[in-house]
C-alpha atoms as a PDB file:
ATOM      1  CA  UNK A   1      91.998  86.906  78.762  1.00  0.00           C
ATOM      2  CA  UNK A   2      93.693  89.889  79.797  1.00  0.00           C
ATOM      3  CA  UNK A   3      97.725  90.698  80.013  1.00  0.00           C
ATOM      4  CA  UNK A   4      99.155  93.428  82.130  1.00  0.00           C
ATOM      5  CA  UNK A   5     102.923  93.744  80.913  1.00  0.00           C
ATOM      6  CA  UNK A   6     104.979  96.540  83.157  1.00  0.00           C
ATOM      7  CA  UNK A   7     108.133  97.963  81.843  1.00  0.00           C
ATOM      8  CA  UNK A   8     110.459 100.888  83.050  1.00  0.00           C
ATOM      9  CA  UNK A   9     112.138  99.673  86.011  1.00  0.00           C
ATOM     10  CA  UNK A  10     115.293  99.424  87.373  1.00  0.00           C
ATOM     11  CA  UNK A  11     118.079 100.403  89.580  1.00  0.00           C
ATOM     12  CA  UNK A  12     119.018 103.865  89.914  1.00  0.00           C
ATOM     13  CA  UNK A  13     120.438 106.672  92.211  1.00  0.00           C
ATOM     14  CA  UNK A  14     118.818 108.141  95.021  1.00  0.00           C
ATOM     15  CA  UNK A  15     117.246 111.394  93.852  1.00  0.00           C
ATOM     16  CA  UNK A  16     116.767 109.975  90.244  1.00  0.00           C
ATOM     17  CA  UNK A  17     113.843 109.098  87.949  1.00  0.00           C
ATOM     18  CA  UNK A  18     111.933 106.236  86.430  1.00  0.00           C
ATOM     19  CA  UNK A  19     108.745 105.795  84.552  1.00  0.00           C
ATOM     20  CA  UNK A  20     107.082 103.160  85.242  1.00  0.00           C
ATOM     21  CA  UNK A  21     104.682 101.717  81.820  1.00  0.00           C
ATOM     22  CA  UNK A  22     102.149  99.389  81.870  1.00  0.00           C
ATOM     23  CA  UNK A  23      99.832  97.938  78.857  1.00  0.00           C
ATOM     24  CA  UNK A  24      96.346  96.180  78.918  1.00  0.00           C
ATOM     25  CA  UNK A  25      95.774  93.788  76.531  1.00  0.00           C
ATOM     26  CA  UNK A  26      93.204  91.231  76.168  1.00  0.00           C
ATOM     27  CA  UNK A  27      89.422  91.157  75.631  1.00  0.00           C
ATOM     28  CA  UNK A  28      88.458  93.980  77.374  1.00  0.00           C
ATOM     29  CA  UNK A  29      85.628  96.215  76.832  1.00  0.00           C
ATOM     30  CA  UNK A  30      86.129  98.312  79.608  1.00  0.00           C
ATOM     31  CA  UNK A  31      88.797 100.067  82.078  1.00  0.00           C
ATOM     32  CA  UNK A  32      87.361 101.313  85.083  1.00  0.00           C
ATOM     33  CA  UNK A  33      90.562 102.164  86.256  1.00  0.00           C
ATOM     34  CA  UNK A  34      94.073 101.515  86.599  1.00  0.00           C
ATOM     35  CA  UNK A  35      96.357 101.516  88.943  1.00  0.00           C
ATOM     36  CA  UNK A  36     100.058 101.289  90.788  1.00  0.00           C
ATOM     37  CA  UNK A  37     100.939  99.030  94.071  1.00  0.00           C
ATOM     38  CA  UNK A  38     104.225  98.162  95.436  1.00  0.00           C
ATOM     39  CA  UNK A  39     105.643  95.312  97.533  1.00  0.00           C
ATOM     40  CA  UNK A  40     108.750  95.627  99.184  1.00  0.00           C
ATOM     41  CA  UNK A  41     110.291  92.123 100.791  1.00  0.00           C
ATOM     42  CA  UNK A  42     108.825  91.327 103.841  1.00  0.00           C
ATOM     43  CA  UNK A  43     105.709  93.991 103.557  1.00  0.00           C
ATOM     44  CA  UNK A  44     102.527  93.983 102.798  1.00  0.00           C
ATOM     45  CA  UNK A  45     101.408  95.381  99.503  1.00  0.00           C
ATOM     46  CA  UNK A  46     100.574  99.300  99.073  1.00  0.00           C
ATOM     47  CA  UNK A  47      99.085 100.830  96.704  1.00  0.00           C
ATOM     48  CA  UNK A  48     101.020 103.815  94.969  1.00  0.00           C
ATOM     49  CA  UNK A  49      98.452 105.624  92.976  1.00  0.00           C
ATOM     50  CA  UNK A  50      94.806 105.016  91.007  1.00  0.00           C
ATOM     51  CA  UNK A  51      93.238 106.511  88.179  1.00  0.00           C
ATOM     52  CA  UNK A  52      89.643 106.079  87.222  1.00  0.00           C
ATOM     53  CA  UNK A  53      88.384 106.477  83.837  1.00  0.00           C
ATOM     54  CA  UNK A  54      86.559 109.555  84.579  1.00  0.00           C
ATOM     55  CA  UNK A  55      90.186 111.093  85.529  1.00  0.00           C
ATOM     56  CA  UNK A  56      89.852 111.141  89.116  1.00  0.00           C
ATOM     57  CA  UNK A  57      93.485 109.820  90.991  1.00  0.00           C
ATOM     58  CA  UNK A  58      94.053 108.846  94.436  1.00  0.00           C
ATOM     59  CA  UNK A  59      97.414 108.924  95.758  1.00  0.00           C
ATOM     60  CA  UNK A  60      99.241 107.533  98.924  1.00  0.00           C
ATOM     61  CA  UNK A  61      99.969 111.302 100.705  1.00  0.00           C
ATOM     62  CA  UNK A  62     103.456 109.803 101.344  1.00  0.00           C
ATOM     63  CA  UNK A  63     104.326 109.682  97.614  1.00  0.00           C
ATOM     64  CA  UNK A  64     101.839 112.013  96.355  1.00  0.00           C
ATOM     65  CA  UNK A  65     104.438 115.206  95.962  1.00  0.00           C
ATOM     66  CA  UNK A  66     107.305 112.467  93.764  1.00  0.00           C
ATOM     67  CA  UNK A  67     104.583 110.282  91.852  1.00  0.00           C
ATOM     68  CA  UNK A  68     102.462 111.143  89.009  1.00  0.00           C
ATOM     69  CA  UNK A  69     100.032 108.676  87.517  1.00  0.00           C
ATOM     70  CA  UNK A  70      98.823 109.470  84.161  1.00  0.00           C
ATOM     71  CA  UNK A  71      96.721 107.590  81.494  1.00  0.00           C
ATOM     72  CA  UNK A  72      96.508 106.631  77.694  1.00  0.00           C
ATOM     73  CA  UNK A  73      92.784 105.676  77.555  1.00  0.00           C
ATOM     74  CA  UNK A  74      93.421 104.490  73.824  1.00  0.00           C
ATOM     75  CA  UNK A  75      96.188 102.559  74.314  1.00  0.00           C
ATOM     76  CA  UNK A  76      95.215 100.975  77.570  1.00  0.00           C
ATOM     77  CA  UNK A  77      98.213 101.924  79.022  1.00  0.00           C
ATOM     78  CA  UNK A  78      98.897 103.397  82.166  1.00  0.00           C
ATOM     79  CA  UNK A  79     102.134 105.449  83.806  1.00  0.00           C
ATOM     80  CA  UNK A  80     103.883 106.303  86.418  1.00  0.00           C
ATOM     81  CA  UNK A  81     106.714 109.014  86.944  1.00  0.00           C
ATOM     82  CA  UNK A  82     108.684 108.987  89.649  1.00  0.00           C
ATOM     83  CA  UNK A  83     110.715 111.605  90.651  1.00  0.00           C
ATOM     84  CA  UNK A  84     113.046 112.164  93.213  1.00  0.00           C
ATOM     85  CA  UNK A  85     113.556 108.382  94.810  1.00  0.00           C
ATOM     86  CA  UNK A  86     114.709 107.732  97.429  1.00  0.00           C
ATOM     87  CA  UNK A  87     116.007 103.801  98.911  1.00  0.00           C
ATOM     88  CA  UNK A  88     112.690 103.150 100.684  1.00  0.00           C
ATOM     89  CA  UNK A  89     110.829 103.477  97.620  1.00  0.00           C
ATOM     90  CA  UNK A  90     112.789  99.936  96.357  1.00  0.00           C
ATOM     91  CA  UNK A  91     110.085  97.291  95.776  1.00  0.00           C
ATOM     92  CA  UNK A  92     108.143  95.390  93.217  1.00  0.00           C
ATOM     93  CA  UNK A  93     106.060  97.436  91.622  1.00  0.00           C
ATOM     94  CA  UNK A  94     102.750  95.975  90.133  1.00  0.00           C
ATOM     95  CA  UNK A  95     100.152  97.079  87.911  1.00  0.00           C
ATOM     96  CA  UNK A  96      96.556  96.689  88.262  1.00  0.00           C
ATOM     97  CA  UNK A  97      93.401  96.951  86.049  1.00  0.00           C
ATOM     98  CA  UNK A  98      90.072  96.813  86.929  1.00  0.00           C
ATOM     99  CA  UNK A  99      88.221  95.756  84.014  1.00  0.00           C
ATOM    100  CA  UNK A 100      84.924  94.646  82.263  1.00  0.00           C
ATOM    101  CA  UNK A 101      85.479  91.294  80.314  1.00  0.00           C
ATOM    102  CA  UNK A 102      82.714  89.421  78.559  1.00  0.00           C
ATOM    103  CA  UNK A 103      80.241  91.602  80.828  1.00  0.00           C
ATOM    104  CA  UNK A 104      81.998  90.645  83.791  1.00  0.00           C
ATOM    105  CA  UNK A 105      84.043  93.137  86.115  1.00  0.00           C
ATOM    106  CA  UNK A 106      87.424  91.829  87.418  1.00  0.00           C
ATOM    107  CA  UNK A 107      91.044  92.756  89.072  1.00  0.00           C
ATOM    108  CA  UNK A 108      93.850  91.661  87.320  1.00  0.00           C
ATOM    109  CA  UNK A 109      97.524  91.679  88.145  1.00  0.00           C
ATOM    110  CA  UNK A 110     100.568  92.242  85.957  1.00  0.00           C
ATOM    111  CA  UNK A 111     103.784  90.181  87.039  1.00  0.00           C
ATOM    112  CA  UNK A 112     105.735  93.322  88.465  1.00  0.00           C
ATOM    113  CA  UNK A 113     108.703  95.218  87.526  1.00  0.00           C
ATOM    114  CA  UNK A 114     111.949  95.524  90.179  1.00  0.00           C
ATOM    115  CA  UNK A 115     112.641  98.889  90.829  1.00  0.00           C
ATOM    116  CA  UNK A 116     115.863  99.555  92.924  1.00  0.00           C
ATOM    117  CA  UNK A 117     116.910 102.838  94.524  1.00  0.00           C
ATOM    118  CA  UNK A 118     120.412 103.420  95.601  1.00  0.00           C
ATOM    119  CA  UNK A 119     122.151 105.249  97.732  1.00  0.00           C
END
């Protein structure tokens, strides 16, 4: 019913960039928000950064100063930038969606993207 599909990552040099993209599609009628996580092997899963529909954005403090989050409400897609990476910030990163479907509100998971940082 819905279909999170994350593009943008990679492998690149410390101190470099990516953008992270990530589309909703599906039968959705609403977005509460959207949002970043990353897994890195043998870690639990964090999450990166939020935004709400309203605009609000939460950010882990670690990465809040290197990540933006940012948000096409029409196109159901939602970004991150990241700047400045460093290898710790190598994981799996995942998009998430919090959405209304058929009058019901659920999480949903896109498959992840690799993003590699070397040094």
């Amino acid at each position: 019913q819905v279909q999170l599909v994350e593009s943008g990552g990679g492998l690149v040099q410390a101190g470099g960039s990516l953008r992270l993209s990530c589309a909703a599609s599906g039968i959705i009628s609403a977005i509460n928000s959207m949002a970043w996580y990353r897994q890195a092997p043998g870690e639990q899963r964090e999450l990166v950064a939020r935004i709400f529909s309203d605009g609000n954005v939460n950010y882990a403090d670690s990465r809040k100063d290197r990540f933006t989050i940012s948000r096409d409400n029409a196109k159901n897609t939602v970004y991150l930038q990241m700047n400045s990476l460093k290898p710790e910030d190598t994981a799996v990163y995942y998009c998430a969606a919090n959405c209304r479907v058929r009058g019901i509100w659920n999480n949903y998971w896109g498959q992840g993207t690799q993003v590699t940082v070397s040094s």
